[in-house]
C-alpha atoms as a PDB file:
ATOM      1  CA  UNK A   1      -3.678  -8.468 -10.243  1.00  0.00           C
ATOM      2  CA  UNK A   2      -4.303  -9.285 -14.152  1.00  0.00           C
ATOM      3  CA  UNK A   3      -6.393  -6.008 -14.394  1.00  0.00           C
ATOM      4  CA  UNK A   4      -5.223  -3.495 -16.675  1.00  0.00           C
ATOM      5  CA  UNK A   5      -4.054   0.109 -14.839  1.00  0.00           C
ATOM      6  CA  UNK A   6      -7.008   2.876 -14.367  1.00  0.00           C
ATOM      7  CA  UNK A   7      -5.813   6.119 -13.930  1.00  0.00           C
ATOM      8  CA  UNK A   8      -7.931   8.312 -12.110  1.00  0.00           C
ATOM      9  CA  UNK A   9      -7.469  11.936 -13.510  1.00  0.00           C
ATOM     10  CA  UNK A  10      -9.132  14.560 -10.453  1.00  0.00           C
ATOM     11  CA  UNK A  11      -9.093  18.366 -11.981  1.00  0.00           C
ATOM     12  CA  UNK A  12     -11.839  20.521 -11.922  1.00  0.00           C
ATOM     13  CA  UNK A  13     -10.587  22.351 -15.127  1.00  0.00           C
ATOM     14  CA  UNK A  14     -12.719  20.844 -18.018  1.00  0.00           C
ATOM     15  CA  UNK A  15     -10.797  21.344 -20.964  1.00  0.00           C
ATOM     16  CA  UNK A  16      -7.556  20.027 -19.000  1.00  0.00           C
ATOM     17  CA  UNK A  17      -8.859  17.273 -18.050  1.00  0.00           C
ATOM     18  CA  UNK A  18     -10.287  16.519 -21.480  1.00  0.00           C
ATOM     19  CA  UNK A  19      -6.945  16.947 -23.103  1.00  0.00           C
ATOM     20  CA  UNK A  20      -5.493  14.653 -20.096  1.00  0.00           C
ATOM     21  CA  UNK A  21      -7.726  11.678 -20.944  1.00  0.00           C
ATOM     22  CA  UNK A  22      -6.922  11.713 -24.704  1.00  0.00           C
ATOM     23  CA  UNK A  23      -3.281  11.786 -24.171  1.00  0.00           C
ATOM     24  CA  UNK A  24      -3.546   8.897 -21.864  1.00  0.00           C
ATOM     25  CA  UNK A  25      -6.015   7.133 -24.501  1.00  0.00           C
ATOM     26  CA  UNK A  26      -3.292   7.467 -26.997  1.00  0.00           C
ATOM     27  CA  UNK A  27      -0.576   5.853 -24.112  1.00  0.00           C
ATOM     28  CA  UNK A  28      -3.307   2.898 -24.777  1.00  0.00           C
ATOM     29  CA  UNK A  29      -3.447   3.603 -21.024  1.00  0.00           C
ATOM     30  CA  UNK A  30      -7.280   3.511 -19.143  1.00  0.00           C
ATOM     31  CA  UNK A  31      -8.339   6.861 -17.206  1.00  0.00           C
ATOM     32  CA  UNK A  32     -10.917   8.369 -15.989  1.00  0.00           C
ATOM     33  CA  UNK A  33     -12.126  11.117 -15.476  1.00  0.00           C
ATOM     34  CA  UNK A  34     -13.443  13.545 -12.528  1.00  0.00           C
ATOM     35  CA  UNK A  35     -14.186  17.317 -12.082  1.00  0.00           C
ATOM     36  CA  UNK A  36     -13.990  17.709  -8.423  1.00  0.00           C
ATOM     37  CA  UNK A  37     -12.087  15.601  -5.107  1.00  0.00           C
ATOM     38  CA  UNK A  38     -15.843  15.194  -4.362  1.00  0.00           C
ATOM     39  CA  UNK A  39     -16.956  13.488  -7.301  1.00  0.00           C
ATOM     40  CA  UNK A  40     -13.873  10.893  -7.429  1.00  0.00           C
ATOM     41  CA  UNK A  41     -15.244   9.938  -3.860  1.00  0.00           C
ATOM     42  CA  UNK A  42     -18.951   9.812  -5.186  1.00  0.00           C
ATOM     43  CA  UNK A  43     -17.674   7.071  -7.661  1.00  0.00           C
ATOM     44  CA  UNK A  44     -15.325   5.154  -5.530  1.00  0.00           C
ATOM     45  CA  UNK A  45     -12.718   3.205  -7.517  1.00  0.00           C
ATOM     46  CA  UNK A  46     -12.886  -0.462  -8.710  1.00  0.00           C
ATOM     47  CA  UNK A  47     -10.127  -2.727  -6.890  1.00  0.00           C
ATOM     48  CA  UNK A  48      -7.725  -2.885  -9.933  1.00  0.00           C
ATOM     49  CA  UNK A  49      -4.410  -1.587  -9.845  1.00  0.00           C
ATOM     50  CA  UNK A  50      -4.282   2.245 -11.004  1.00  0.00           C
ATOM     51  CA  UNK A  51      -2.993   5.488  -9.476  1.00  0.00           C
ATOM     52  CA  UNK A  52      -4.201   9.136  -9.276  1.00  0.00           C
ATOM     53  CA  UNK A  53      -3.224  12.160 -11.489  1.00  0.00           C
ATOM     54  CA  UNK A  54      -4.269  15.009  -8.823  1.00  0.00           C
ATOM     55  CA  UNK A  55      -4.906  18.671  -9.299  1.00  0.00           C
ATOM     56  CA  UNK A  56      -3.836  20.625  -6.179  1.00  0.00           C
ATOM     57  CA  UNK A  57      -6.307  23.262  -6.314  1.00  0.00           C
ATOM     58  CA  UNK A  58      -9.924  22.778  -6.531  1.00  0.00           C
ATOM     59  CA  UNK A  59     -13.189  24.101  -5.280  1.00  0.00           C
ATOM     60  CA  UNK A  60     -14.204  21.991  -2.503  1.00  0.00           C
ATOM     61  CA  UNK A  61     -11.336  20.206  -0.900  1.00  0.00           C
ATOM     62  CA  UNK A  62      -8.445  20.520  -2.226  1.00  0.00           C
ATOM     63  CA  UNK A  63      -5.885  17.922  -3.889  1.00  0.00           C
ATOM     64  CA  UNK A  64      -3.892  17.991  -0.852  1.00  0.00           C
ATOM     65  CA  UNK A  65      -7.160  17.092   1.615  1.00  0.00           C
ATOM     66  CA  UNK A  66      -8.446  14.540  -0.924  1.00  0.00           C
ATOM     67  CA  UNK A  67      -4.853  12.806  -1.050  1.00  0.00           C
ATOM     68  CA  UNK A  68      -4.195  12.748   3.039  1.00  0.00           C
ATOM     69  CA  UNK A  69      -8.076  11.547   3.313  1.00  0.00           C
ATOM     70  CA  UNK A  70      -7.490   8.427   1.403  1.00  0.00           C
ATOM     71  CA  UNK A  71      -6.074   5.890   3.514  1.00  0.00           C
ATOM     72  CA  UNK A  72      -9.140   6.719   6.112  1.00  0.00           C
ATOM     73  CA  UNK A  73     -11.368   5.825   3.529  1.00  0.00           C
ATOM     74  CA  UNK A  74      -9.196   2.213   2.552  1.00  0.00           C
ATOM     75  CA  UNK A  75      -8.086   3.975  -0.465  1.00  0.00           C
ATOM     76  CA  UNK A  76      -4.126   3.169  -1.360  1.00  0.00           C
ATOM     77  CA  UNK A  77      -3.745   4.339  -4.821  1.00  0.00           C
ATOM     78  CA  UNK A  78      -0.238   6.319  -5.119  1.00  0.00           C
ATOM     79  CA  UNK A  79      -1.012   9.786  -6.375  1.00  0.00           C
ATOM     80  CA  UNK A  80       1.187  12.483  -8.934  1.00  0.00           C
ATOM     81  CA  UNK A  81       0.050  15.555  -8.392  1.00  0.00           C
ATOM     82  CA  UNK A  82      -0.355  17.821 -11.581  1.00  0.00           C
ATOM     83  CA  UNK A  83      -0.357  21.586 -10.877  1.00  0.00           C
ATOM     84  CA  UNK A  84      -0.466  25.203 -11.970  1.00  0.00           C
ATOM     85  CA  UNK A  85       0.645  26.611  -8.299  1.00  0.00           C
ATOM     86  CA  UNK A  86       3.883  24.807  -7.673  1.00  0.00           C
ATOM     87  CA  UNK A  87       4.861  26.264  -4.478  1.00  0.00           C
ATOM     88  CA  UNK A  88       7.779  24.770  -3.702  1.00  0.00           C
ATOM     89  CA  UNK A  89       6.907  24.397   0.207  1.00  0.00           C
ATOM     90  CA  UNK A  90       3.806  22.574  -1.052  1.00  0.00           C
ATOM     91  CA  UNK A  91       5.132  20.317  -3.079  1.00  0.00           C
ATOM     92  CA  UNK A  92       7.456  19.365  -0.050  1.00  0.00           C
ATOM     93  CA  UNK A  93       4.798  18.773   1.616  1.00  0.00           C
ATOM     94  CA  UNK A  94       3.210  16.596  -1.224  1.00  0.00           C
ATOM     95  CA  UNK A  95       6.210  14.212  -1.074  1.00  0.00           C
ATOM     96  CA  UNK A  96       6.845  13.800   2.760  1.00  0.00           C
ATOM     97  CA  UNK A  97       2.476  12.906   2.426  1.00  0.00           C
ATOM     98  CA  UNK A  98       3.548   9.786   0.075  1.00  0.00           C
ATOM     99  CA  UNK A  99       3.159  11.455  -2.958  1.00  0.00           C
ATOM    100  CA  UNK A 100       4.967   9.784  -5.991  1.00  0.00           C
ATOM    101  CA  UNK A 101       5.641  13.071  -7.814  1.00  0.00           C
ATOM    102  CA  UNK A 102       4.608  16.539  -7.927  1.00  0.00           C
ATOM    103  CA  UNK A 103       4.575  17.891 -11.686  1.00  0.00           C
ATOM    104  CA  UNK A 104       3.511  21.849 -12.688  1.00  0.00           C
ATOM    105  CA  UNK A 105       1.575  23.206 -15.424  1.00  0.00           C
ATOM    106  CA  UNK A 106       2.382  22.609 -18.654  1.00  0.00           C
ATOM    107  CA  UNK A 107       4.500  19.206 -17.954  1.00  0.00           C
ATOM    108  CA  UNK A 108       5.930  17.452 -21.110  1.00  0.00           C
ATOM    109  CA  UNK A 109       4.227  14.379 -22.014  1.00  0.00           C
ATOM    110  CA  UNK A 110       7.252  11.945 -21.501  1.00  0.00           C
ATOM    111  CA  UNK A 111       7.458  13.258 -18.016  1.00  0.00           C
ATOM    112  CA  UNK A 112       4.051  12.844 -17.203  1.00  0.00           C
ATOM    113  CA  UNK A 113       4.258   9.606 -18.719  1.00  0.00           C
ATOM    114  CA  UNK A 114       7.227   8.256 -16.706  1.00  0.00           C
ATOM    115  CA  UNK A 115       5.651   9.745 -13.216  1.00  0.00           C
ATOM    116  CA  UNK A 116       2.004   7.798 -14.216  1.00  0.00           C
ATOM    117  CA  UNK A 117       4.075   4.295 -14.530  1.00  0.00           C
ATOM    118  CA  UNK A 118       6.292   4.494 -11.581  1.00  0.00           C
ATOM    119  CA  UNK A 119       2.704   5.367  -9.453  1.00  0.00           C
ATOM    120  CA  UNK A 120       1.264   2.044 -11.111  1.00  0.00           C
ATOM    121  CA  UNK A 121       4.396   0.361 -10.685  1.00  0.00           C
ATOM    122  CA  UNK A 122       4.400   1.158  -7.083  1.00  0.00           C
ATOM    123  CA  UNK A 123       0.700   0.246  -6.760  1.00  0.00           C
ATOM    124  CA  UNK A 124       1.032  -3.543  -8.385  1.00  0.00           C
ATOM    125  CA  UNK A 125       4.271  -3.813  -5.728  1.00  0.00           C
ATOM    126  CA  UNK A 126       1.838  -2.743  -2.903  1.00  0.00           C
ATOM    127  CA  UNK A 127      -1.172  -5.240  -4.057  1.00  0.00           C
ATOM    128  CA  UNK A 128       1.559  -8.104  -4.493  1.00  0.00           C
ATOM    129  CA  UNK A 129       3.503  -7.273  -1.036  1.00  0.00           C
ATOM    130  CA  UNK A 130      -0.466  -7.006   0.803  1.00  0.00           C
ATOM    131  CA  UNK A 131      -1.565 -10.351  -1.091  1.00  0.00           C
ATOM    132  CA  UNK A 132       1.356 -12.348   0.150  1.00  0.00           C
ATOM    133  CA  UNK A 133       0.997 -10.956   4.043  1.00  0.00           C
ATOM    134  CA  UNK A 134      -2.704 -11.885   3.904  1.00  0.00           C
ATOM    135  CA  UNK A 135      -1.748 -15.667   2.617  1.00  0.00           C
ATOM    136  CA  UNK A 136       0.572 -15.386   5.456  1.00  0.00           C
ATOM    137  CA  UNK A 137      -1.319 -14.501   7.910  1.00  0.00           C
ATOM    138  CA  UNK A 138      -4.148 -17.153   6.880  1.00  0.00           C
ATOM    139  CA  UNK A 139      -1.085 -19.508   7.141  1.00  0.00           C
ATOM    140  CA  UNK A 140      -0.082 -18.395  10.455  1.00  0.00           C
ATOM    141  CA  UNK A 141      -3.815 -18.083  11.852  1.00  0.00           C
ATOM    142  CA  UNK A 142      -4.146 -21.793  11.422  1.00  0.00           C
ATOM    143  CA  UNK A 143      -1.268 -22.864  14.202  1.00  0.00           C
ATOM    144  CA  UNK A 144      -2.027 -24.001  17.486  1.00  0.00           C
ATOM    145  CA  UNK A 145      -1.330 -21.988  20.346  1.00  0.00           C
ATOM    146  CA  UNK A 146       1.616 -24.109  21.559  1.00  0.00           C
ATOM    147  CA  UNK A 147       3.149 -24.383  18.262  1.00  0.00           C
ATOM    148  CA  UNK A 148       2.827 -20.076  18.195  1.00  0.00           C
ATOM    149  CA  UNK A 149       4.419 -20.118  21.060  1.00  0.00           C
ATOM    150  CA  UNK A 150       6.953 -22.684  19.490  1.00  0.00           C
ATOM    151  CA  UNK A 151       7.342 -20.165  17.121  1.00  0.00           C
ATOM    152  CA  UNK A 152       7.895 -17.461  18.728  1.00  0.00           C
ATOM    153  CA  UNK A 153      10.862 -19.587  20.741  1.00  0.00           C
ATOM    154  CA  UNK A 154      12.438 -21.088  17.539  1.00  0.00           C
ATOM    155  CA  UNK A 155      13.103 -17.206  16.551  1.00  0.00           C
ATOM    156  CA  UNK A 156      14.386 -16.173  19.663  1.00  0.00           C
ATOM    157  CA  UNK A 157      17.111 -18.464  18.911  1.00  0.00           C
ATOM    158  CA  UNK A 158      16.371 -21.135  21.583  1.00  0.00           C
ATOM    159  CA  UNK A 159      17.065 -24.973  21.247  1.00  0.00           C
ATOM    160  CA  UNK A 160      14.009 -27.387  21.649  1.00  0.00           C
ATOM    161  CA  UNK A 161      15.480 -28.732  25.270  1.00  0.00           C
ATOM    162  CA  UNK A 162      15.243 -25.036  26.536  1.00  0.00           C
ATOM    163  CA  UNK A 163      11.548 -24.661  25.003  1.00  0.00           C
ATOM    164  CA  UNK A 164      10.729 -28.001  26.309  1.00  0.00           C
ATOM    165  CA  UNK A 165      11.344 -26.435  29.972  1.00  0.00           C
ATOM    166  CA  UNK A 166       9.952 -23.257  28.886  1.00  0.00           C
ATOM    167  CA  UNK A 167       6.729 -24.613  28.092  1.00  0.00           C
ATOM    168  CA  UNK A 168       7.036 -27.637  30.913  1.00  0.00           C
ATOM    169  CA  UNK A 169       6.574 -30.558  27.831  1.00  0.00           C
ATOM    170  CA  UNK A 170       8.746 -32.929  26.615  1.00  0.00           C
ATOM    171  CA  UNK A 171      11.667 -32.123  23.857  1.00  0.00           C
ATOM    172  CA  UNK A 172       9.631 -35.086  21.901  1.00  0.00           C
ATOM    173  CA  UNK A 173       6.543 -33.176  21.738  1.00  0.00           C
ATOM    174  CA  UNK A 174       8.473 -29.979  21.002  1.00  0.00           C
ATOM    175  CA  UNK A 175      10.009 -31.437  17.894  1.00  0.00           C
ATOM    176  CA  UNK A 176       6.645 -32.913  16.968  1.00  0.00           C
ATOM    177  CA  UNK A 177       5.082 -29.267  16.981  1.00  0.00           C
ATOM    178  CA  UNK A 178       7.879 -27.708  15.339  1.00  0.00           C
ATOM    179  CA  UNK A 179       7.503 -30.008  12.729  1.00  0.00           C
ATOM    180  CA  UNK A 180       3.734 -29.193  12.431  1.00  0.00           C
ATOM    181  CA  UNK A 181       5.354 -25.503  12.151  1.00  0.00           C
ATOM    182  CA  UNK A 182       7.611 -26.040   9.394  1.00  0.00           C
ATOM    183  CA  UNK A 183       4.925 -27.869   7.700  1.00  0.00           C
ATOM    184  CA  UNK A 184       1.961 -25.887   8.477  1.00  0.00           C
ATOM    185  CA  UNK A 185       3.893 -22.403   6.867  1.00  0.00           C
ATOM    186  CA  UNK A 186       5.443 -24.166   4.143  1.00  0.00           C
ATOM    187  CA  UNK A 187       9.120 -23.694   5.223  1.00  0.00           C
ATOM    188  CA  UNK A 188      11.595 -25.829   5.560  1.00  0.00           C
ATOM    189  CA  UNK A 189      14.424 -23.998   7.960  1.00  0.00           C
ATOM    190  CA  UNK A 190      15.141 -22.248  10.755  1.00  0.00           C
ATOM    191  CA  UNK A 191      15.856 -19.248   8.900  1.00  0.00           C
ATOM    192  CA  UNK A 192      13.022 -19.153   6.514  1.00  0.00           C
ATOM    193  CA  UNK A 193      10.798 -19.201  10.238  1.00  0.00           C
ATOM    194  CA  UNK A 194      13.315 -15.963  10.958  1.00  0.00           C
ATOM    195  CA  UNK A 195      12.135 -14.495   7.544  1.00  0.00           C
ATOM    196  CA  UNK A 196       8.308 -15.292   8.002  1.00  0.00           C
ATOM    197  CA  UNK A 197       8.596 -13.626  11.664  1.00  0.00           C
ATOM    198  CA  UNK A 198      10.155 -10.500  10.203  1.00  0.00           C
ATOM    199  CA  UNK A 199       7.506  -9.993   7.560  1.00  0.00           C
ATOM    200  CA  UNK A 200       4.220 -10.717  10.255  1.00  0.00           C
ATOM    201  CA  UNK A 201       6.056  -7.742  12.117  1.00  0.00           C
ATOM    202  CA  UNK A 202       6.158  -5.554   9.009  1.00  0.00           C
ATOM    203  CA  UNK A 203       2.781  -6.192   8.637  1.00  0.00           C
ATOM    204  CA  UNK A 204       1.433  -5.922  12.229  1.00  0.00           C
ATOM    205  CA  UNK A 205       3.242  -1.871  11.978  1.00  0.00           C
ATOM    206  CA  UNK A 206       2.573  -1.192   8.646  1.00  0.00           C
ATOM    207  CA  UNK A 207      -1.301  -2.026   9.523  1.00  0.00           C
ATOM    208  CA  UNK A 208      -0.705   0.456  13.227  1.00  0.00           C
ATOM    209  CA  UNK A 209       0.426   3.210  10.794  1.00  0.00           C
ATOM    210  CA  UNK A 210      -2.801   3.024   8.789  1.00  0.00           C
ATOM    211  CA  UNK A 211      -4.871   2.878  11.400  1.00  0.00           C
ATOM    212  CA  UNK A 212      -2.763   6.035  12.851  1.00  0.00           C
ATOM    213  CA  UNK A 213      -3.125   7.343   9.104  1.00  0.00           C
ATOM    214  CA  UNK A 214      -7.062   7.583   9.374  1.00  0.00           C
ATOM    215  CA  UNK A 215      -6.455   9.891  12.642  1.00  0.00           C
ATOM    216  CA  UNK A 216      -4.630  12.297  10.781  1.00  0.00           C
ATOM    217  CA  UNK A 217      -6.307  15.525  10.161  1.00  0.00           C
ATOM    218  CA  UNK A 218      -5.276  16.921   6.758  1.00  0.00           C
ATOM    219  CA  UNK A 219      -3.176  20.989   6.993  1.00  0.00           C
ATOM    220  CA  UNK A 220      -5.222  23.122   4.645  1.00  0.00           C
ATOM    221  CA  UNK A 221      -3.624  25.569   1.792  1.00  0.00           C
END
């Protein structure tokens, strides 16, 4: 999370792509370069935070089929399209895909600029919210699997007499595991249990929407 941004510049035109990378050099911002979709995937990127600067259209496959592939391939960098056929159905298109922006040839440097750090922006938010449901999950993974069931009670709203018939124990041992609970995920309320169970189910659908993601065959141009 302490590594610097990498931009990852994808246009097959060389003396674009050139200029790209100095401009960015003299943002003080990292990039690198590539000349074709294919070559970005030939070098995949280093896990540091970062975004893509895409051109649309490219021999091989295009921007478009490189930027639906990526979550198949466990890629999440947010991508800005930068392009000299701005159809405006396309660009659409671009945006409903995830896109964070979808810029035309020639685009002023500010604007390019501004586009570049909200896709980092977003990426470091992504990496933080990801981090903090994997220390949750290794938090929740280590509960027994009466006290998950506990759990799951507490947040239905039930009192521990009515989950001590539920699960057929006593309402002594049911405060002893919702104790263990509390203490086991680091909370100290009901509501904060509330909070944790709305964030594992976040998580559980944002990880079916990947995997649905992967399945997704890519419209071409």
């Amino acid at each position: 999370m302490n590594a610097k941004p990498l931009i990852h510049v994808v246009d097959d035109d060389e003396s674009l792509r050139a200029a790209l990378l100095r401009l960015l050099a003299a943002a003080r911002l990292d990039a690198r370069g590539y000349a074709s979709a294919g070559e970005f995937l030939l070098n995949p990127p280093e896990d540091r935070p970062g975004c893509l600067l895409l051109d649309l259209k490219m021999p091989g496959p295009s921007g478009m089929e490189l930027h639906a592939a990526l979550p198949s391939l466990g890629i999440t960098l947010p991508v800005v399209f930068l392009t000299g056929h701005g159809e405006v159905h396309t660009g659409v298109r671009a945006m409903k895909g995830g896109a964070v922006d979808f810029l035309t040839k020639p685009v002023e440097r500010e604007t390019l600029l501004i586009a570049l750090q909200r896709a980092v922006e977003r990426d470091i938010a992504q990496r933080a919210a990801r981090d903090e449901a994997r220390k949750l999950a290794a938090r929740f993974a280590v509960l027994s699997e009466r006290e998950r069931l506990v759990f799951d009670r507490i947040v239905d709203g039930l009192l521990n007499k009515q989950i001590a018939d539920y699960l057929g124990v006593s309402e002594r041992t049911v405060k002893a595991d919702r104790a263990q609970v509390m203490a086991k995920l680091g909370v100290s309320s009901t509501a904060e249990l509330g909070r944790i169970a709305e964030r594992l189910k976040r998580s559980a659908a944002d990880g079916c929407l990947r995997l649905m993601q992967r399945n997704v065959t890519p419209e071409r141009d």
